[in-house]
C-alpha atoms as a PDB file:
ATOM      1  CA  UNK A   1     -44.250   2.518 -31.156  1.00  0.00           C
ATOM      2  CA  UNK A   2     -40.697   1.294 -30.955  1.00  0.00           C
ATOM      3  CA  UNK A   3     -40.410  -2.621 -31.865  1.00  0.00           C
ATOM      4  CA  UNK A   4     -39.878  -4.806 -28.794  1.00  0.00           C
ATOM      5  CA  UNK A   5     -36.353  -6.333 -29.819  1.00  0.00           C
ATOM      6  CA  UNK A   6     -35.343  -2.587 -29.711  1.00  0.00           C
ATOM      7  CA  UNK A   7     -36.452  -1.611 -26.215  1.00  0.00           C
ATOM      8  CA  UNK A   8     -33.645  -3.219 -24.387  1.00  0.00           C
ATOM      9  CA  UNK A   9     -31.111  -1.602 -26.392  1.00  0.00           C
ATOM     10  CA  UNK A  10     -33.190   2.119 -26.185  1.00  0.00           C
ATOM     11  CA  UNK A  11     -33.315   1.249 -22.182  1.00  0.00           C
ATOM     12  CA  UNK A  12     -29.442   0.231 -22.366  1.00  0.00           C
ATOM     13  CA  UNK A  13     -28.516   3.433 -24.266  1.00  0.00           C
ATOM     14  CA  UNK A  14     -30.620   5.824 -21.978  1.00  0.00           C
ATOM     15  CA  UNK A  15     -28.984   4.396 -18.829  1.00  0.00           C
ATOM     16  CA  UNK A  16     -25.587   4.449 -20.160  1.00  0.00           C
ATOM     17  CA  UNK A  17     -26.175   8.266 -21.411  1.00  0.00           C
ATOM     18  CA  UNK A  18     -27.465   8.874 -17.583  1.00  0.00           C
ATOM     19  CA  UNK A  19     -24.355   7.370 -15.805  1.00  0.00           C
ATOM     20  CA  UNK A  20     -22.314   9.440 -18.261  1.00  0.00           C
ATOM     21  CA  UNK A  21     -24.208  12.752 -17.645  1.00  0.00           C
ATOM     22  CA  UNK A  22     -23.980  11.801 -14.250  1.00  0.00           C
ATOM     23  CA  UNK A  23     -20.726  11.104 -13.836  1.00  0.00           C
ATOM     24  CA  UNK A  24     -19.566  14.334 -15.021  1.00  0.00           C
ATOM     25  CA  UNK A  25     -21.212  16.361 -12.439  1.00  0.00           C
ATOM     26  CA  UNK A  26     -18.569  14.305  -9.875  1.00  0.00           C
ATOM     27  CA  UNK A  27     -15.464  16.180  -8.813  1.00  0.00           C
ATOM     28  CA  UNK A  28     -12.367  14.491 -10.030  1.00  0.00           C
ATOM     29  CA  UNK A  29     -10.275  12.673  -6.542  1.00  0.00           C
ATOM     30  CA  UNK A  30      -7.549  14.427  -5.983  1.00  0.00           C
ATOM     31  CA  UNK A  31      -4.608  12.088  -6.466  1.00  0.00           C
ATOM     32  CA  UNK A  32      -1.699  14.646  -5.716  1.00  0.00           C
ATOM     33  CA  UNK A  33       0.575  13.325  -3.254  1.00  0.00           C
ATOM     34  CA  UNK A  34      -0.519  10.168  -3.355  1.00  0.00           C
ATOM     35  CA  UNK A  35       2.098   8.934  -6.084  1.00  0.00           C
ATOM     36  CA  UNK A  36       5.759   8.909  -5.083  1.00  0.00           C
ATOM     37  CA  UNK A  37       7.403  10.700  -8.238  1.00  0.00           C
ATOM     38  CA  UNK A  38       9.940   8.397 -10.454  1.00  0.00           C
ATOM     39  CA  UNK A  39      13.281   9.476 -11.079  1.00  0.00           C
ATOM     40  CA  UNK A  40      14.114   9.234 -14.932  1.00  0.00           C
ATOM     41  CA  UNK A  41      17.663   9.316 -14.050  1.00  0.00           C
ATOM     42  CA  UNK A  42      17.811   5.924 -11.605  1.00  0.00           C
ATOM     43  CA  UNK A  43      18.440   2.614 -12.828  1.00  0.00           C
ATOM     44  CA  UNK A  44      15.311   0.207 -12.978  1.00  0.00           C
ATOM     45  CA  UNK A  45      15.841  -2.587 -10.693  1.00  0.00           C
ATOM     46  CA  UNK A  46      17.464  -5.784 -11.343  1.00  0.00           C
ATOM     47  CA  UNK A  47      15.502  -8.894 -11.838  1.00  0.00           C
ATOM     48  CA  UNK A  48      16.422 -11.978  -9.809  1.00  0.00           C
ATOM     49  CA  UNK A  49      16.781 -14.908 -11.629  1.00  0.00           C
ATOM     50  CA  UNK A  50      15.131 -18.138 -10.027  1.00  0.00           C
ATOM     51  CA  UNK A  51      18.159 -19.819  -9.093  1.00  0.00           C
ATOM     52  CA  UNK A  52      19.686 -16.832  -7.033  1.00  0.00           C
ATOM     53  CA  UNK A  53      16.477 -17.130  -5.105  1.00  0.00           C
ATOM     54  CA  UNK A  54      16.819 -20.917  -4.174  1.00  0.00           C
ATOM     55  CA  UNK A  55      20.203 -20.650  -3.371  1.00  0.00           C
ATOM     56  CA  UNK A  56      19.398 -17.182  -1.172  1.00  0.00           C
ATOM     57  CA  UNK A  57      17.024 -19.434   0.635  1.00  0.00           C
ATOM     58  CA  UNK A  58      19.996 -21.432   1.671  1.00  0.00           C
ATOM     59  CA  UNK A  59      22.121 -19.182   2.676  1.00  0.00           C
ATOM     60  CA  UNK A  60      22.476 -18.941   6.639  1.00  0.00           C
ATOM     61  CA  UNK A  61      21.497 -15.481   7.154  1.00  0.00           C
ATOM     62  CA  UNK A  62      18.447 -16.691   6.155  1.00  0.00           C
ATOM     63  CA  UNK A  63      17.773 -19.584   8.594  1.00  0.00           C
ATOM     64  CA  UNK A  64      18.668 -16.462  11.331  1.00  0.00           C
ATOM     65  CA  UNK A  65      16.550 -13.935   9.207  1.00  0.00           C
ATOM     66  CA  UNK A  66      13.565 -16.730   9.979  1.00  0.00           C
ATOM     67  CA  UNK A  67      14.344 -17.342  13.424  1.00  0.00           C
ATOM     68  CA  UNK A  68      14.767 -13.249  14.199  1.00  0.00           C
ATOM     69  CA  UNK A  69      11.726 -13.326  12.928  1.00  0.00           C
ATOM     70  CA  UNK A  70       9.907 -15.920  14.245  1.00  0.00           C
ATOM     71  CA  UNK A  71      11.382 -14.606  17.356  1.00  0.00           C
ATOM     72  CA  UNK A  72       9.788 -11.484  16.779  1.00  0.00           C
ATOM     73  CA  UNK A  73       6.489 -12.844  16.137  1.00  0.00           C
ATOM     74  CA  UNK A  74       6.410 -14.681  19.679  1.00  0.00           C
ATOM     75  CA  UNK A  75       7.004 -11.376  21.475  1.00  0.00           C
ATOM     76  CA  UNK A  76       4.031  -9.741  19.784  1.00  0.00           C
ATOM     77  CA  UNK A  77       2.414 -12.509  20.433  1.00  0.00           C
ATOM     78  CA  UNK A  78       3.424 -12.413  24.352  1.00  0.00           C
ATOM     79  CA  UNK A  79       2.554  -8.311  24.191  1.00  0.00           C
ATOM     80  CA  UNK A  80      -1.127  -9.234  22.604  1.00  0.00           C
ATOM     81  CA  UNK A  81      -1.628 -11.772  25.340  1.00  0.00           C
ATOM     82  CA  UNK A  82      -0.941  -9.800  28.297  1.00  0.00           C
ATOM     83  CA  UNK A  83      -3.121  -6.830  26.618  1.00  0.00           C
ATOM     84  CA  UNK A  84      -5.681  -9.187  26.171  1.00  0.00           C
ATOM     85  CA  UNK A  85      -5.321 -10.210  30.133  1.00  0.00           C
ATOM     86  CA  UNK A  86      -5.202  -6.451  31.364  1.00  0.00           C
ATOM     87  CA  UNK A  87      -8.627  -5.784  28.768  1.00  0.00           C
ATOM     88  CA  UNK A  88     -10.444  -8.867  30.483  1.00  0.00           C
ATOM     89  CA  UNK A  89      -9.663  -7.638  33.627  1.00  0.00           C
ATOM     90  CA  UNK A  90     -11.404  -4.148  33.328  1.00  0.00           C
ATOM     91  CA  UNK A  91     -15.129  -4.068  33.446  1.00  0.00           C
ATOM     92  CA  UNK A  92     -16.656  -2.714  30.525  1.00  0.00           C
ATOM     93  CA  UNK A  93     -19.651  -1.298  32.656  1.00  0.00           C
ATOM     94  CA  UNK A  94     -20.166   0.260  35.267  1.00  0.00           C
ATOM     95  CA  UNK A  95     -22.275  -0.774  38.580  1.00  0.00           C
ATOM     96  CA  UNK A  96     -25.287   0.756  37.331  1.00  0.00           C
ATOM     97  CA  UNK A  97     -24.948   0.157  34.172  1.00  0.00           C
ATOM     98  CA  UNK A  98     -24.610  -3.606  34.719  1.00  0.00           C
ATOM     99  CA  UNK A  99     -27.624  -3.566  37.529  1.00  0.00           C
ATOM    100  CA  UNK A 100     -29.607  -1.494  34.888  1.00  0.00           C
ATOM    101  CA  UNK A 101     -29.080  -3.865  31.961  1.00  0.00           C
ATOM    102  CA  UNK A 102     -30.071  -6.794  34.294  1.00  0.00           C
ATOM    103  CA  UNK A 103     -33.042  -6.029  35.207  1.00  0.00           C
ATOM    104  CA  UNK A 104     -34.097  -5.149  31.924  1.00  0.00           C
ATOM    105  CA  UNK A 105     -33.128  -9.188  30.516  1.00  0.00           C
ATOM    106  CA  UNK A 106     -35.506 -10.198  33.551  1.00  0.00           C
ATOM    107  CA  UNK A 107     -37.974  -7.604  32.766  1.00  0.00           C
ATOM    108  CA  UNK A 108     -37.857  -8.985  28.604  1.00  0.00           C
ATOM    109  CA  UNK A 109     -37.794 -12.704  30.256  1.00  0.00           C
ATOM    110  CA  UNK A 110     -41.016 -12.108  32.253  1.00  0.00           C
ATOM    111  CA  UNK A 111     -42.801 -10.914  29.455  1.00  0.00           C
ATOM    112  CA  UNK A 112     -42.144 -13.444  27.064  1.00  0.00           C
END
């Protein structure tokens, strides 16, 4: 009989063995197409240092870039209201179905 410091470290071993076995019975994902390949012949990109950034946030085109944006952001806004509106508008059931789910809340209400 195996000591009993030594049977969580058979137990760890066995399971670790059994996800291994396991896992090689899995089909490897298929990952082709899914990364865009590099170009060894491009340049990496440049690096922006931290004061190009601060002074780009100064700049003019971007107090428009904010407001186009912004801008944009209100009309979906607008779009997702009035899609809301035309969705509360439409009943979701139907005559029956409505008349049929009602009287089964004041069939569950009489019984309880």
């Amino acid at each position: 009989m195996p000591h009993l410091r030594a049977m969580p470290s058979l137990l760890t071993t066995g399971l670790i063995a059994l996800i291994l076995g396991l896992s090689a019975c899995t089909d490897r994902p298929d990952l082709s197409g899914r990364v865009a390949p590099v170009d060894p012949n491009l340049a990496w990109p440049s690096l922006l240092d931290t004061t190009a950034l601060a002074q780009g946030a100064t700049d003019e085109t971007a107090a428009a870039d904010s407001q186009m944006q912004a801008q944009s952001l209100e009309a979906r806004a607008a779009a997702l209201r009035s899609r809301a509106r035309r969705l509360s508008q439409t009943p979701v059931l139907s005559t029956s179905e409505r008349s049929l789910l009602l009287s089964s809340i004041t069939r569950l209400d009489a019984t309880q």
